[in-house]
C-alpha atoms as a PDB file:
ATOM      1  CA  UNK A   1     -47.409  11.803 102.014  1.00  0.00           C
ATOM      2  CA  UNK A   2     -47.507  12.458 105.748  1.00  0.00           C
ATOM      3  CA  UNK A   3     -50.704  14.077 106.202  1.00  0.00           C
ATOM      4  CA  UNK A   4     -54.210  14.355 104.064  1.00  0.00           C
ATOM      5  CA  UNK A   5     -56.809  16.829 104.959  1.00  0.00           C
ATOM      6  CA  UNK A   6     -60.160  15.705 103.059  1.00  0.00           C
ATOM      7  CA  UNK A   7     -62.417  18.615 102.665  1.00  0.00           C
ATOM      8  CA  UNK A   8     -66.027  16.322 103.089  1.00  0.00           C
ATOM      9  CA  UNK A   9     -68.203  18.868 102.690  1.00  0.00           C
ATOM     10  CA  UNK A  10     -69.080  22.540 101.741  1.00  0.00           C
ATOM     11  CA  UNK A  11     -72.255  22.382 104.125  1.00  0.00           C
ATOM     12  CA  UNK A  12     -72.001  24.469 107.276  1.00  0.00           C
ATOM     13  CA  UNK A  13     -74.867  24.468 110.057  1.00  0.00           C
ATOM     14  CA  UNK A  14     -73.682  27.622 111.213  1.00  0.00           C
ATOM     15  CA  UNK A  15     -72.979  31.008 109.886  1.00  0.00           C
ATOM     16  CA  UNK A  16     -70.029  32.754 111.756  1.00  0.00           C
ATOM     17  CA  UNK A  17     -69.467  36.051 110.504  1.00  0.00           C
ATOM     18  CA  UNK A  18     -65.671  35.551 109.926  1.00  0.00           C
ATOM     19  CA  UNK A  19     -65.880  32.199 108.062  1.00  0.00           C
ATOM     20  CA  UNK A  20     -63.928  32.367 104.851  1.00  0.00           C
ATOM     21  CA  UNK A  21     -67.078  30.798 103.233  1.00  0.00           C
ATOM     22  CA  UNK A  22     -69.570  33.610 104.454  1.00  0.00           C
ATOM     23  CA  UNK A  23     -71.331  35.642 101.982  1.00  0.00           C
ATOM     24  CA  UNK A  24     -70.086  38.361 102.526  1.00  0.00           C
ATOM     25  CA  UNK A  25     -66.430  37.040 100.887  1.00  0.00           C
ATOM     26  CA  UNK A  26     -67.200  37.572  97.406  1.00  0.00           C
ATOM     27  CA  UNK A  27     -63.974  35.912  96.157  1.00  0.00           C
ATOM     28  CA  UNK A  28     -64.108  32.701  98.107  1.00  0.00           C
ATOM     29  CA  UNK A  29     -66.318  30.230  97.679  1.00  0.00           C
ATOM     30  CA  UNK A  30     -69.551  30.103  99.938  1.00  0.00           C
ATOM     31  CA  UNK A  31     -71.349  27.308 101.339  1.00  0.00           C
ATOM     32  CA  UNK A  32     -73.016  24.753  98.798  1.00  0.00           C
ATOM     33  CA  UNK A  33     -74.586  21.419  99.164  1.00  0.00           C
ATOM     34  CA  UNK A  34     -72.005  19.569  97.653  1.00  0.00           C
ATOM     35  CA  UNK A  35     -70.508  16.771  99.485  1.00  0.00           C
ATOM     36  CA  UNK A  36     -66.888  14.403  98.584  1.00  0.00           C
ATOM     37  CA  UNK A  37     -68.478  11.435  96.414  1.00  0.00           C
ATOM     38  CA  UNK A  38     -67.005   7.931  97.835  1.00  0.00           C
ATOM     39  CA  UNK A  39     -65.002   7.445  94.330  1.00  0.00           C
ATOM     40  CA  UNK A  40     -63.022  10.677  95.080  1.00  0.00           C
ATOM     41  CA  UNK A  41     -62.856   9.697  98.502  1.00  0.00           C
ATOM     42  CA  UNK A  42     -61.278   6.421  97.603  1.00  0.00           C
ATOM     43  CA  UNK A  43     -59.039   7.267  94.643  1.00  0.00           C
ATOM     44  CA  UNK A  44     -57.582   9.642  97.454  1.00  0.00           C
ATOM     45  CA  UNK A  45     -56.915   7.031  99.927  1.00  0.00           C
ATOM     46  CA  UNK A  46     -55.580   3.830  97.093  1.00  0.00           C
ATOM     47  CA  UNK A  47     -53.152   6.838  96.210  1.00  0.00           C
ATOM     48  CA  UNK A  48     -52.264   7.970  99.848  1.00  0.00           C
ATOM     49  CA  UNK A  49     -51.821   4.292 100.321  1.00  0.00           C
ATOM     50  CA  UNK A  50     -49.062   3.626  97.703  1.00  0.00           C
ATOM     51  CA  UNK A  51     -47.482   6.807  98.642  1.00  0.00           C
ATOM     52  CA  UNK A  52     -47.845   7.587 102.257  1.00  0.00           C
ATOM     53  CA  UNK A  53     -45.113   6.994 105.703  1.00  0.00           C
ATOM     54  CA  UNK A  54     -45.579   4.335 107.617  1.00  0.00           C
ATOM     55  CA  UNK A  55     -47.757   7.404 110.070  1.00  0.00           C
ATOM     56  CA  UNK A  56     -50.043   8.946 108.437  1.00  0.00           C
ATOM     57  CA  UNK A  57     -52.385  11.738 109.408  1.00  0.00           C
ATOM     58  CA  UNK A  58     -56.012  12.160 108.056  1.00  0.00           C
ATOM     59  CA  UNK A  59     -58.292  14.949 108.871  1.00  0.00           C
ATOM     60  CA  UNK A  60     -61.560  16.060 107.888  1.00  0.00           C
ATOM     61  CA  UNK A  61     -62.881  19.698 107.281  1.00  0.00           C
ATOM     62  CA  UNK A  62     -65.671  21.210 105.916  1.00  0.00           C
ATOM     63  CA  UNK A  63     -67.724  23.202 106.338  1.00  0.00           C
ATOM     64  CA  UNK A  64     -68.833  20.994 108.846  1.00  0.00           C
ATOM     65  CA  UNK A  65     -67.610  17.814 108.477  1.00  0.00           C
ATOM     66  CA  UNK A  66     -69.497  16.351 110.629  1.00  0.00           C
ATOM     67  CA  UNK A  67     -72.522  17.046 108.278  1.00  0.00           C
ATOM     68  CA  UNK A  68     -71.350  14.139 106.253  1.00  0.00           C
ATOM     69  CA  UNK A  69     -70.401  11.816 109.383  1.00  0.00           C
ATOM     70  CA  UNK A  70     -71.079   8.528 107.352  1.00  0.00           C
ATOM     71  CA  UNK A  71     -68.451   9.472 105.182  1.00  0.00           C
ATOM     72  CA  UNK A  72     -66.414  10.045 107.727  1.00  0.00           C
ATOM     73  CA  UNK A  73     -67.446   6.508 109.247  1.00  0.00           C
ATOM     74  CA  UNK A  74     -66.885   4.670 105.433  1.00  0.00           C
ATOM     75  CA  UNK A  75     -63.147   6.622 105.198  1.00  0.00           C
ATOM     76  CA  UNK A  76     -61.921   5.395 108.789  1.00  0.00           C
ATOM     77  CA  UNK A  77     -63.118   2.173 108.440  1.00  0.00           C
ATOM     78  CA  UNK A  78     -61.625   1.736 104.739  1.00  0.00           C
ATOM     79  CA  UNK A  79     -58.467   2.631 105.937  1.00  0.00           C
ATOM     80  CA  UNK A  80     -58.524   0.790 109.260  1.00  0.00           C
ATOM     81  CA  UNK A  81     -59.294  -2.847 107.037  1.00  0.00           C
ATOM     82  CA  UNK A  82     -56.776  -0.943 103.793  1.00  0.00           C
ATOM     83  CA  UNK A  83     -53.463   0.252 105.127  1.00  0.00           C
ATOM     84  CA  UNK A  84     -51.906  -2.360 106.593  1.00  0.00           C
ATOM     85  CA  UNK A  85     -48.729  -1.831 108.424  1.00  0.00           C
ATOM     86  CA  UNK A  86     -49.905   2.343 108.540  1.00  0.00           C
ATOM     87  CA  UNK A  87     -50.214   3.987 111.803  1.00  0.00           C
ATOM     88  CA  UNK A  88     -52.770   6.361 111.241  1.00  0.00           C
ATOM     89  CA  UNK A  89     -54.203   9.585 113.485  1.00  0.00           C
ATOM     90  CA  UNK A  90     -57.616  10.930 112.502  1.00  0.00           C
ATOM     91  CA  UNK A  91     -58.109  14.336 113.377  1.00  0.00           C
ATOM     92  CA  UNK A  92     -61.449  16.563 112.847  1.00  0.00           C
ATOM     93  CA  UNK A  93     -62.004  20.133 112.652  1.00  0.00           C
ATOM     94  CA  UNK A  94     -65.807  20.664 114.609  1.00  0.00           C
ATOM     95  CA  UNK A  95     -67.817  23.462 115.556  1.00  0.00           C
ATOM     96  CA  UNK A  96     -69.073  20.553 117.715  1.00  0.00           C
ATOM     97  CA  UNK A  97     -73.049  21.206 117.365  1.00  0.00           C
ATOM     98  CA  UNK A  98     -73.782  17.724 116.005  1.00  0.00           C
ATOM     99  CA  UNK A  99     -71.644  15.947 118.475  1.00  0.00           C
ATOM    100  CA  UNK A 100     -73.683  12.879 119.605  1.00  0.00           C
ATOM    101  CA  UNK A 101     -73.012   9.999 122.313  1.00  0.00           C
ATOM    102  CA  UNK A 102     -72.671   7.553 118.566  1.00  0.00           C
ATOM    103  CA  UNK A 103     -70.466  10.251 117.168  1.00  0.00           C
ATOM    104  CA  UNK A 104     -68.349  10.575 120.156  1.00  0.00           C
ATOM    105  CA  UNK A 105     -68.164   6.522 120.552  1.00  0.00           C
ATOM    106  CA  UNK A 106     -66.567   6.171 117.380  1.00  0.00           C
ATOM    107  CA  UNK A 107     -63.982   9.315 117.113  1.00  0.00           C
ATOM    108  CA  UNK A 108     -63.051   8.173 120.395  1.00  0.00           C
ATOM    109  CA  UNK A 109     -63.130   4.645 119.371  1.00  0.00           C
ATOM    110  CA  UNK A 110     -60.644   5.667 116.610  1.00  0.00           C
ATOM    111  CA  UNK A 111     -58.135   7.884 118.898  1.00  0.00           C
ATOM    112  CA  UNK A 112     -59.178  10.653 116.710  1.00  0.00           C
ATOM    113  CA  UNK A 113     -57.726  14.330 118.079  1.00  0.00           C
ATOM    114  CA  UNK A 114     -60.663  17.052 117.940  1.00  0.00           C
ATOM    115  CA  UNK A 115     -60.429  20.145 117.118  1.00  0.00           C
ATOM    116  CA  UNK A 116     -63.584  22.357 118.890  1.00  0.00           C
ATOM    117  CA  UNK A 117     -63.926  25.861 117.536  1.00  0.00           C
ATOM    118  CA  UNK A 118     -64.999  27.852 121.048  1.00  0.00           C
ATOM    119  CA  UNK A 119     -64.757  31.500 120.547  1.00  0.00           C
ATOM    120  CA  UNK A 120     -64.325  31.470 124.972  1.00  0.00           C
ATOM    121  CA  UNK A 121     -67.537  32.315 127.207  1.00  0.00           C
ATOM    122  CA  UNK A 122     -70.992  32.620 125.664  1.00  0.00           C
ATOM    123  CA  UNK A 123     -70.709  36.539 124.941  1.00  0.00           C
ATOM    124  CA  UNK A 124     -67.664  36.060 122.712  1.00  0.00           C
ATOM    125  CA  UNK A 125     -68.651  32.820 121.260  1.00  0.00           C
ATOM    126  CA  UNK A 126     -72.265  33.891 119.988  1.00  0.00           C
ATOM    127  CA  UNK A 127     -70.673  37.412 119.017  1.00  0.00           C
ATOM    128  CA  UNK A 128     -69.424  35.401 116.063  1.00  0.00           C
ATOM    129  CA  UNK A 129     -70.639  31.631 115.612  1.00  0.00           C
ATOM    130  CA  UNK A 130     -74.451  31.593 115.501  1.00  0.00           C
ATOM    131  CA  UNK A 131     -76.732  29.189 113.537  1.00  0.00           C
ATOM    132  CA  UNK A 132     -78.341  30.378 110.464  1.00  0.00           C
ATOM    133  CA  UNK A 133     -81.733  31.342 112.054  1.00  0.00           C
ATOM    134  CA  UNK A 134     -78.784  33.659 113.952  1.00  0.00           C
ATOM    135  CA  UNK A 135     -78.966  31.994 117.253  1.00  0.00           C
ATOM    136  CA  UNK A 136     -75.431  31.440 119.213  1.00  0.00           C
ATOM    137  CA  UNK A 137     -73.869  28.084 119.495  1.00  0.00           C
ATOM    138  CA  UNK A 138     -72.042  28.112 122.726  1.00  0.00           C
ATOM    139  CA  UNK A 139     -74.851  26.222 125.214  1.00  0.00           C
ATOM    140  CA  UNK A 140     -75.200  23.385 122.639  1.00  0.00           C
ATOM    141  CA  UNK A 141     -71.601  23.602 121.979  1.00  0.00           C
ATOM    142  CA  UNK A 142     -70.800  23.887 126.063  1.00  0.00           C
ATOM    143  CA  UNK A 143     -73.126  20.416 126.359  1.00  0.00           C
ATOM    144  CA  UNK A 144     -71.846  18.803 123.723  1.00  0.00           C
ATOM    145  CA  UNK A 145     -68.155  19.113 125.156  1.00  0.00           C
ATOM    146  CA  UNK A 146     -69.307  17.876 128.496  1.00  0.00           C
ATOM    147  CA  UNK A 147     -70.442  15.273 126.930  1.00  0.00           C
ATOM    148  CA  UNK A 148     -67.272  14.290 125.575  1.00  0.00           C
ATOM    149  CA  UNK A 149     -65.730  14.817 128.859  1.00  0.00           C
ATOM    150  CA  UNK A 150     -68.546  12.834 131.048  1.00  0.00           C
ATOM    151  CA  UNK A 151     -68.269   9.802 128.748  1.00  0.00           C
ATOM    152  CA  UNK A 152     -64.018   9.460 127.922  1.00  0.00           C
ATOM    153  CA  UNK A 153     -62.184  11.503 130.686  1.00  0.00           C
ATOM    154  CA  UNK A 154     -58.885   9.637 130.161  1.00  0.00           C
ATOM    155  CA  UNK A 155     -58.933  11.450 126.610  1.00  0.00           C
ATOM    156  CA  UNK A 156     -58.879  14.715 127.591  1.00  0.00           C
ATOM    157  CA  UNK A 157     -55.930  15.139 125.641  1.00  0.00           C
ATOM    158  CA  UNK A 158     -57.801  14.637 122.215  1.00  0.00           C
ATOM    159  CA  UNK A 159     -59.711  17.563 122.596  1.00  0.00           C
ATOM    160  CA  UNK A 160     -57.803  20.515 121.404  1.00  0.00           C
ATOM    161  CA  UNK A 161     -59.739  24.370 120.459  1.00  0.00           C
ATOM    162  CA  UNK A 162     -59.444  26.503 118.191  1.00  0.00           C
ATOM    163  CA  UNK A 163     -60.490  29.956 119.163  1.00  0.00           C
ATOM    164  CA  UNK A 164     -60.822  33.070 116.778  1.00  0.00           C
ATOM    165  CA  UNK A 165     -60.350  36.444 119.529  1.00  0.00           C
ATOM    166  CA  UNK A 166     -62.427  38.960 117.902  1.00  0.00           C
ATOM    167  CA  UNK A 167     -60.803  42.394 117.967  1.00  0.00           C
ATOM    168  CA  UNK A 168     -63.046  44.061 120.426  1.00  0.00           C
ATOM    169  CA  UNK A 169     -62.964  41.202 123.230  1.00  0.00           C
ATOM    170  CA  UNK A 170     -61.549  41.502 126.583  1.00  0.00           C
ATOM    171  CA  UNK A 171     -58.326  38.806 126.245  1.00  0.00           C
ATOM    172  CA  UNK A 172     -58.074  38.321 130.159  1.00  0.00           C
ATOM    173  CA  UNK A 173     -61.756  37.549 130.070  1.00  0.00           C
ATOM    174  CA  UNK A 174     -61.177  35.142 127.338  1.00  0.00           C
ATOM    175  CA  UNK A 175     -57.948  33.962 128.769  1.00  0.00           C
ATOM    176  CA  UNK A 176     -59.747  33.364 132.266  1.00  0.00           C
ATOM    177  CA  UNK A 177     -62.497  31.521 130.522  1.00  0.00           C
ATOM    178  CA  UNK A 178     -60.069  28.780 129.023  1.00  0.00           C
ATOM    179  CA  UNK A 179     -58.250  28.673 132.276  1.00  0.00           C
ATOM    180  CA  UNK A 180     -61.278  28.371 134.635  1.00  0.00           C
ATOM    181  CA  UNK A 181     -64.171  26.888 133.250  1.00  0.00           C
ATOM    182  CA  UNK A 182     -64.640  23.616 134.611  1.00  0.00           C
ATOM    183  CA  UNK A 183     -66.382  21.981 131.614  1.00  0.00           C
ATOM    184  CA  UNK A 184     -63.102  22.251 129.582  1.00  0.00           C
ATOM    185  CA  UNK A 185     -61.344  20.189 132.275  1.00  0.00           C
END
């Protein structure tokens, strides 16, 4: 096993219209309260242990995973006191809303790599990814990543983003965006 992607929740504080999970994707599953148990949680890791490379890659998803952030807090530090001898990266999959200055201590504490879902400037981004009282993201999203930047600039190069182009949007605008705005330098 080189890499384990642990799905820690099916909660989602926002409601993009493309998510897999929406409602509107009657043969997918849609978002539920149910959360990874810490017995499923840790049969997966003993396992990973005994079968894993000496690196190792663990992720976290969701929904939003970082709905469930003590989980995420009890998995990194069972594995950072468990695997002995196992170099491991943590990586997360946001849509950053519920970043916080504790939050960001300890993925940045733990070299994890994340992975910000930013849909490029505010007209694009809230197009898609809004909250479920349909509000858009992108200010508290846009904070939250300066933030990040503000408190750790020599890890600049754990922040990676994942952005979904929706069909109608103006590429050089997004591509400008990405290229220009100073908060995602």
């Amino acid at each position: 096993i080189r890499q384990v992607i642990l799905e820690v929740t099916e909660q989602c504080n926002l409601r993009c219209k493309y998510c897999i999970y929406n409602d509107a994707y009657e043969k997918n599953r849609n978002f539920s309260a149910k959360n990874m148990t810490w017995e499923i949680a840790k049969k997966m890791l003993d396992y990973t242990a005994l079968h894993s490379q000496e690196k190792l890659s663990l992720g976290f998803y969701g929904g939003e995973p970082l709905i469930e952030f003590e989980m995420i807090r009890r998995i990194v530090e069972y594995c950072n006191n468990e695997y002995y001898g196992k170099k491991i990266r943590y990586f997360v999959t946001t849509n950053a809303t519920l970043l916080t200055e504790e939050k960001i201590d300890f993925l940045m504490k733990n070299n994890f790599v994340l992975t910000i879902s930013l849909d490029g400037p505010r007209q694009y981004h809230n197009k898609n990814r809004h909250r479920v009282d349909d509000t858009g993201s992108f200010d508290i999203v846009m904070e939250n990543i300066k933030m990040v930047y503000r408190k750790y600039p020599d890890k600049k190069e754990n922040i990676q983003f994942n952005c979904v182009i929706d069909p109608e949007a103006d590429l050089k605008c997004i591509n400008d965006f990405f290229i220009k705005e100073e908060a995602l330098r």
